[in-house]
C-alpha atoms as a PDB file:
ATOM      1  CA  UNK A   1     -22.594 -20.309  58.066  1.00  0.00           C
ATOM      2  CA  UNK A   2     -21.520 -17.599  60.479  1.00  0.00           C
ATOM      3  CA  UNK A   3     -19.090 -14.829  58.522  1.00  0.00           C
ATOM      4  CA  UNK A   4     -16.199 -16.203  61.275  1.00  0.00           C
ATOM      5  CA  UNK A   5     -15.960 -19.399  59.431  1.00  0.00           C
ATOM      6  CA  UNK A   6     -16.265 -18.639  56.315  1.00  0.00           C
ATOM      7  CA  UNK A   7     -13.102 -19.305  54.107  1.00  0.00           C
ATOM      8  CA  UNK A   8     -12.000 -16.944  51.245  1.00  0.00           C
ATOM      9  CA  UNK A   9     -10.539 -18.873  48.413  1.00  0.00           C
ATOM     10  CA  UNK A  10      -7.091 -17.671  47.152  1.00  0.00           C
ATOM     11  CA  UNK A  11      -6.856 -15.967  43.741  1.00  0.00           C
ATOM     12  CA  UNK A  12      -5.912 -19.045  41.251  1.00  0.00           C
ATOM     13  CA  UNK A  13      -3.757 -16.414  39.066  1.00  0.00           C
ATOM     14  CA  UNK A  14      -0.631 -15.185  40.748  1.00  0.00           C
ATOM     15  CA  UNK A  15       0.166 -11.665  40.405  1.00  0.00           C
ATOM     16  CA  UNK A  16       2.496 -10.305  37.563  1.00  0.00           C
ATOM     17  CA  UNK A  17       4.656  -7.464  38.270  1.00  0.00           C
ATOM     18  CA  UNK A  18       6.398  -5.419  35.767  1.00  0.00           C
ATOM     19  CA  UNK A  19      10.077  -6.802  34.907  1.00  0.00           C
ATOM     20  CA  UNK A  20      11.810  -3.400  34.456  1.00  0.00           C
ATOM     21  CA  UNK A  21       9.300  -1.843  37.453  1.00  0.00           C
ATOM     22  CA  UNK A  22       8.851  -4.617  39.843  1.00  0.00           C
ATOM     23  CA  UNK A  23       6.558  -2.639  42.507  1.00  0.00           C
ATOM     24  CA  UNK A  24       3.945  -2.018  39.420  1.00  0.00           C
ATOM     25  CA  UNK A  25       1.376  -5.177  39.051  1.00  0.00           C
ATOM     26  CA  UNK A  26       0.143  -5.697  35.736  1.00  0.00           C
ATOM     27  CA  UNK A  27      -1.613  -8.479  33.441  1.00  0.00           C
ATOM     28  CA  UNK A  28      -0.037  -7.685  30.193  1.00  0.00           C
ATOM     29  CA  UNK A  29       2.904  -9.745  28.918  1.00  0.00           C
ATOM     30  CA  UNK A  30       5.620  -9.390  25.821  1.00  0.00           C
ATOM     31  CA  UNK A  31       4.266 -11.507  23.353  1.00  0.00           C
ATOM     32  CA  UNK A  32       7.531 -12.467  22.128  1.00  0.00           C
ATOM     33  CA  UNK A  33       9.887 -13.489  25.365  1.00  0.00           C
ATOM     34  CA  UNK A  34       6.510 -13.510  27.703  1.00  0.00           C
ATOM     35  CA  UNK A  35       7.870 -11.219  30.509  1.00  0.00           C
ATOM     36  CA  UNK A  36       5.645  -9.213  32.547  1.00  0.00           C
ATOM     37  CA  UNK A  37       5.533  -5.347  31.187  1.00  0.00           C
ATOM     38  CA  UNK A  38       3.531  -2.412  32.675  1.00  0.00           C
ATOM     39  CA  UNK A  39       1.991  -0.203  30.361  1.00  0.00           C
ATOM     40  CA  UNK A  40       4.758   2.254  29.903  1.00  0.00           C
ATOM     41  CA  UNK A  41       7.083  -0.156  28.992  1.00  0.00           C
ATOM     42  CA  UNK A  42       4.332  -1.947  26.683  1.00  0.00           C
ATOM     43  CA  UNK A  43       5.048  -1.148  23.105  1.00  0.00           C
ATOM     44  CA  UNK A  44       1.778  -1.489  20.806  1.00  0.00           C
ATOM     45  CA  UNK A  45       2.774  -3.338  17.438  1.00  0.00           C
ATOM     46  CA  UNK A  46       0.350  -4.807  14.681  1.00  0.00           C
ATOM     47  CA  UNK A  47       0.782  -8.367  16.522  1.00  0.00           C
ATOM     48  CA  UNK A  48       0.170  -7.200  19.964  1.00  0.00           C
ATOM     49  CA  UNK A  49       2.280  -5.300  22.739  1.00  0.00           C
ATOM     50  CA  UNK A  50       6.201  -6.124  22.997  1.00  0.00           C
ATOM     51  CA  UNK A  51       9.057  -5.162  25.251  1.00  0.00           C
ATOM     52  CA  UNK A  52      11.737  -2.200  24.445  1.00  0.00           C
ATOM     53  CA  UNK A  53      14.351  -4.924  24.729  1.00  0.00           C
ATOM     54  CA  UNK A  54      12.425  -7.567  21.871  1.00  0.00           C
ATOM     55  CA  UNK A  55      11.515  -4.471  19.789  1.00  0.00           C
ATOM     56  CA  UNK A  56      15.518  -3.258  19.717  1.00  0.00           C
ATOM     57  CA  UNK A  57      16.100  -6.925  18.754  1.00  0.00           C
ATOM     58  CA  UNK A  58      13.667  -6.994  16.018  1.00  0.00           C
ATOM     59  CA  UNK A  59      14.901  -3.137  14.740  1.00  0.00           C
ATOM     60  CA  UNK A  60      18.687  -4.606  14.671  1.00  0.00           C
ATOM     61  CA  UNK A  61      17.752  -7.532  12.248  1.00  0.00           C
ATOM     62  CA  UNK A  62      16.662  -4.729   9.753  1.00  0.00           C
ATOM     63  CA  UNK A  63      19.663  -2.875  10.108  1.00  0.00           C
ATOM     64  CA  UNK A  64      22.296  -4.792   7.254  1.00  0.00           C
ATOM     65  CA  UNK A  65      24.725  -2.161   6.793  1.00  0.00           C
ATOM     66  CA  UNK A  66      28.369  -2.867   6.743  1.00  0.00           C
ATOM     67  CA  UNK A  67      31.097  -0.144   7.993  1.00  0.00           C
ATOM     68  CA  UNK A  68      32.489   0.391   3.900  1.00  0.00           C
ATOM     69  CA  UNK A  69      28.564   1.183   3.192  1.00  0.00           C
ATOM     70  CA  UNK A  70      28.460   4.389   4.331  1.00  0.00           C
ATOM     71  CA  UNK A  71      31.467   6.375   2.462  1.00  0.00           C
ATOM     72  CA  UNK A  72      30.630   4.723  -0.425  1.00  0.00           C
ATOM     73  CA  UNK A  73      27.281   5.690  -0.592  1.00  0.00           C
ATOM     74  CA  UNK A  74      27.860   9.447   0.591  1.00  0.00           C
ATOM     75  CA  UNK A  75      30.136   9.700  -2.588  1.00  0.00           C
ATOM     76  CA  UNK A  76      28.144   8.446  -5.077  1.00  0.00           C
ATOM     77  CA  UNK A  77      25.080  10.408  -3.577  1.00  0.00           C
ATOM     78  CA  UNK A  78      27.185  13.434  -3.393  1.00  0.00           C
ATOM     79  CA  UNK A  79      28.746  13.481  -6.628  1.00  0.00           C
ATOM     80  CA  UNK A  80      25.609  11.987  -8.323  1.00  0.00           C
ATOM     81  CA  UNK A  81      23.228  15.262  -6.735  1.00  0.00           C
ATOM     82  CA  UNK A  82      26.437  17.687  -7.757  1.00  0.00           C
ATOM     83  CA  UNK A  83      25.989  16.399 -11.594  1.00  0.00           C
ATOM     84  CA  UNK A  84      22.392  16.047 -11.647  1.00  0.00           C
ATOM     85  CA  UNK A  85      21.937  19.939 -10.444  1.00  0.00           C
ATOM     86  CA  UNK A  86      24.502  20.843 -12.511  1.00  0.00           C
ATOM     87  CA  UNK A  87      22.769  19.545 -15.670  1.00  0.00           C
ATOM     88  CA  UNK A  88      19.624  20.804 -14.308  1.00  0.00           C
ATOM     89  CA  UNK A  89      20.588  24.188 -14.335  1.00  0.00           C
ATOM     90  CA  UNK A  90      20.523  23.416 -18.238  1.00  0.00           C
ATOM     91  CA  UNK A  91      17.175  22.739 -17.813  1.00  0.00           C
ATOM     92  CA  UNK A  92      15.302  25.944 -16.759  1.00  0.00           C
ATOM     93  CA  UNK A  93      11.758  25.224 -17.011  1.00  0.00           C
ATOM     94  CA  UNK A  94      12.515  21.361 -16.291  1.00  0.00           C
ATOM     95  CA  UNK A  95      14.201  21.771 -13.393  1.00  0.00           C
ATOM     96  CA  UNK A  96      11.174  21.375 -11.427  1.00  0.00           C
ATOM     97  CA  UNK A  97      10.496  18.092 -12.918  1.00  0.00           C
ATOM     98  CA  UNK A  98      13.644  16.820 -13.553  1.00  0.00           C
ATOM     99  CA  UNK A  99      14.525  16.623  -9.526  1.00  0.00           C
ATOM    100  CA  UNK A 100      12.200  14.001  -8.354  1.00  0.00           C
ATOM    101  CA  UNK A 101      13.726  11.868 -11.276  1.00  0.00           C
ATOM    102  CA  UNK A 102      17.105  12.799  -9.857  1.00  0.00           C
ATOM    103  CA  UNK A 103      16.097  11.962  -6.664  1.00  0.00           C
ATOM    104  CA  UNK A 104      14.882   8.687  -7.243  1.00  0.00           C
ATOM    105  CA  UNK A 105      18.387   7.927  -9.726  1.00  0.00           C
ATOM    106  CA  UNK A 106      20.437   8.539  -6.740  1.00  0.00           C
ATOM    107  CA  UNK A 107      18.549   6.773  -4.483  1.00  0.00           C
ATOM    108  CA  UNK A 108      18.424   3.502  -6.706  1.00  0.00           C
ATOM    109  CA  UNK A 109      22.452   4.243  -7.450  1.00  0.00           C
ATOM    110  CA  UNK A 110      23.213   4.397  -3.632  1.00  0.00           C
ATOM    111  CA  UNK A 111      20.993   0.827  -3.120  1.00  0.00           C
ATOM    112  CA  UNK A 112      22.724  -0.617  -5.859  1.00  0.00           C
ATOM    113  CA  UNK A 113      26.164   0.331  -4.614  1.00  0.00           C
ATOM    114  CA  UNK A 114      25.646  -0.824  -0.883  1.00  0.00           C
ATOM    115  CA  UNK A 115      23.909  -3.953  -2.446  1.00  0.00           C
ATOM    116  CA  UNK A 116      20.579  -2.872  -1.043  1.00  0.00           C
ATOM    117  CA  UNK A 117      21.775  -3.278   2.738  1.00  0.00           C
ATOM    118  CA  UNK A 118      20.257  -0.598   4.624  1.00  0.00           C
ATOM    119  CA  UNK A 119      19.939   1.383   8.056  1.00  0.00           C
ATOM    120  CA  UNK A 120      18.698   4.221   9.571  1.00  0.00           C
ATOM    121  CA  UNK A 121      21.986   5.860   9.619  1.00  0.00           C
ATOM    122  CA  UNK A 122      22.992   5.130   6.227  1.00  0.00           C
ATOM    123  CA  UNK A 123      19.548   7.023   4.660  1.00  0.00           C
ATOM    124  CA  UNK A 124      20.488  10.018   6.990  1.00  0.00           C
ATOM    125  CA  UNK A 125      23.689  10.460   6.402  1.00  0.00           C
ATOM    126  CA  UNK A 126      23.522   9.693   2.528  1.00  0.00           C
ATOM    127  CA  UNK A 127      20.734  12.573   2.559  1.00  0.00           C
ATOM    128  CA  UNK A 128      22.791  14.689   3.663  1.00  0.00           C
ATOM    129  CA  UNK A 129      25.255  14.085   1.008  1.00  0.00           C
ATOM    130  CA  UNK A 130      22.518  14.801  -1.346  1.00  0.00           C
ATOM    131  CA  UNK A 131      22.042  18.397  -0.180  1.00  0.00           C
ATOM    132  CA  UNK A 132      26.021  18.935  -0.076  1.00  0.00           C
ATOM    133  CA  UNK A 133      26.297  17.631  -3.512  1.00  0.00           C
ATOM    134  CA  UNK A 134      23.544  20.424  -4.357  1.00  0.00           C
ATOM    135  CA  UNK A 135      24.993  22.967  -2.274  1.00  0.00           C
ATOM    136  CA  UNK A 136      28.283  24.616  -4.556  1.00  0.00           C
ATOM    137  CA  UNK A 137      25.639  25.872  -7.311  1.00  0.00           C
ATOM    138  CA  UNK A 138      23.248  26.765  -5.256  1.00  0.00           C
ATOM    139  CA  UNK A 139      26.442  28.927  -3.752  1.00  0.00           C
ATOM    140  CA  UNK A 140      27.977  30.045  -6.488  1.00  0.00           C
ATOM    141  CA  UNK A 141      23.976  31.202  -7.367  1.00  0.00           C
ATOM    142  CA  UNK A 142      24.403  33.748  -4.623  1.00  0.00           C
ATOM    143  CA  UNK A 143      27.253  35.353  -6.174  1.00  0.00           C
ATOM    144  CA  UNK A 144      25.421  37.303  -8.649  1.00  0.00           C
ATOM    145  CA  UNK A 145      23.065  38.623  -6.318  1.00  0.00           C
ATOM    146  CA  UNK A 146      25.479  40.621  -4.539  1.00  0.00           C
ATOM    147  CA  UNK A 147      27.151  41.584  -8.006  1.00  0.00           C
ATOM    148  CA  UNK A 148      24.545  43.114  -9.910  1.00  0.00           C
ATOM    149  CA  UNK A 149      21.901  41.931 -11.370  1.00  0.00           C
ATOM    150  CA  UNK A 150      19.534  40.969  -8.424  1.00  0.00           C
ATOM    151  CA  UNK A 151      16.096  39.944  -9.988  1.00  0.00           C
ATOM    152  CA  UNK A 152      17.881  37.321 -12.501  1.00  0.00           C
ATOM    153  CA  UNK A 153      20.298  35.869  -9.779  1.00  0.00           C
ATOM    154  CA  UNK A 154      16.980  35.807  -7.596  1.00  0.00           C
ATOM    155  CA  UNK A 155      15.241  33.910  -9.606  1.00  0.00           C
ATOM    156  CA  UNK A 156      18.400  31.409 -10.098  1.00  0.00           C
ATOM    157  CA  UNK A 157      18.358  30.918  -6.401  1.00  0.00           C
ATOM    158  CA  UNK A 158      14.995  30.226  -5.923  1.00  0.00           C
ATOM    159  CA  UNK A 159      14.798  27.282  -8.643  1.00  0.00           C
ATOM    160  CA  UNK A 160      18.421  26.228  -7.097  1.00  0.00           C
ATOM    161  CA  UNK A 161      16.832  26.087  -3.994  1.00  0.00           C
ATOM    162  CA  UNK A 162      13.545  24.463  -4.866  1.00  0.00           C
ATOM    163  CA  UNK A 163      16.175  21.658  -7.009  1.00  0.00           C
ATOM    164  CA  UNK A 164      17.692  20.755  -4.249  1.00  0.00           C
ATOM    165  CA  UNK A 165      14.544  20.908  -2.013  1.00  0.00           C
ATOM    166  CA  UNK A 166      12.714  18.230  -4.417  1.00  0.00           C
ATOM    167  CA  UNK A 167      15.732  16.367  -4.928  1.00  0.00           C
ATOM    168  CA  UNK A 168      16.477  15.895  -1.054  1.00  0.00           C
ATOM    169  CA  UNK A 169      13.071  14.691  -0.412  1.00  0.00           C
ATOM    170  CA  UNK A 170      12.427  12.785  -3.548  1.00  0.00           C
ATOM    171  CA  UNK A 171      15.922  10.786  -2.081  1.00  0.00           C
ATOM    172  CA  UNK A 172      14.771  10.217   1.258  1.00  0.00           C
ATOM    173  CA  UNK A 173      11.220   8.672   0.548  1.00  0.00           C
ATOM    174  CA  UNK A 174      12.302   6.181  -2.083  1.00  0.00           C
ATOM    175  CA  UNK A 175      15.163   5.169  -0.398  1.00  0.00           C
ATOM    176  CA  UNK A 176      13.662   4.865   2.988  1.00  0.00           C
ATOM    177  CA  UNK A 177      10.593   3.156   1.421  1.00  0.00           C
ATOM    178  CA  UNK A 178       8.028   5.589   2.722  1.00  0.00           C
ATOM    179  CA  UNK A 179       5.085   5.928   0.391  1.00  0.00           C
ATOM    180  CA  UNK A 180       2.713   8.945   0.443  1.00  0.00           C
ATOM    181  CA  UNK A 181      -1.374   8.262  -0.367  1.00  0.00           C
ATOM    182  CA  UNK A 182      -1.353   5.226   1.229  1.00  0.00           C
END
């Protein structure tokens, strides 16, 4: 057969371009709403690679809180850190231990109160509550220092500081779920 005749079969699979860059080809698709993606707009997840748009989808299912959720659980955050390092700064050589427990009250206080809806906003914003709550005696542990007796009023702010350090952080993990040695 001379190379004149010879007929080139067509590719059986069409080519996929990219729905959000339509001049890039590419053989990946979502595999939740099957539309072609390129590989920048391919997002890697345990069950394959998804599109931006189906993974904002899925992220909005997980985020339950209501409008009333947030005040209410900055208050009760806030005035539950403001007692807890209050009565820790009973607790001298506990203080160190008695923040993580703290932490973890507040954060199961703050679930319980917004009925265990949650968001991404609402575990920000309620962390920051827990450092304001902390925040007046860790002020008013400044004072001192600039009145007198510096060494004591040091050492005050220091375990103030480390308080409201472990107490922030203890807050955040358990009541964003993130677990550590895992």
């Amino acid at each position: 057969m001379n190379a004149e005749n010879q007929v080139i079969p067509e590719d059986p699979t069409p080519k996929l371009y990219c729905y959000n860059h339509p001049q890039r080809e590419t053989m990946l698709r979502c595999n939740r709403c099957n539309r072609p993606i390129c590989s920048e707009c391919a997002v890697l997840t345990p069950t394959g690679y998804r599109c931006r748009e189906c993974i904002r989808g899925q992220q909005k299912t997980f985020d339950t809180a209501r409008a009333f959720d947030y005040p209410l659980a900055v208050v009760v955050a806030g005035v539950i850190s403001f007692l807890g390092s209050y009565l820790a700064g009973f607790l001298w050589f506990f203080i160190l231990m008695a923040a993580p427990i703290v932490g973890v009250i507040i954060a199961e206080a703050v679930r319980w109160v917004v009925h265990r809806r949650r968001s991404r906003l609402l575990s920000q914003v309620t962390t920051v509550a827990v450092v304001v709550g902390s925040l007046p005696l860790l002020v008013v542990a400044l004072l001192p220092l600039f009145m007198g007796n510096p060494l004591s009023s040091l050492i005050t702010l220091l375990l103030r500081g480390a308080y409201t350090a472990l107490v922030t952080t203890s807050f955040y993990y358990r009541l964003t779920g993130i677990q550590l040695g895992r």
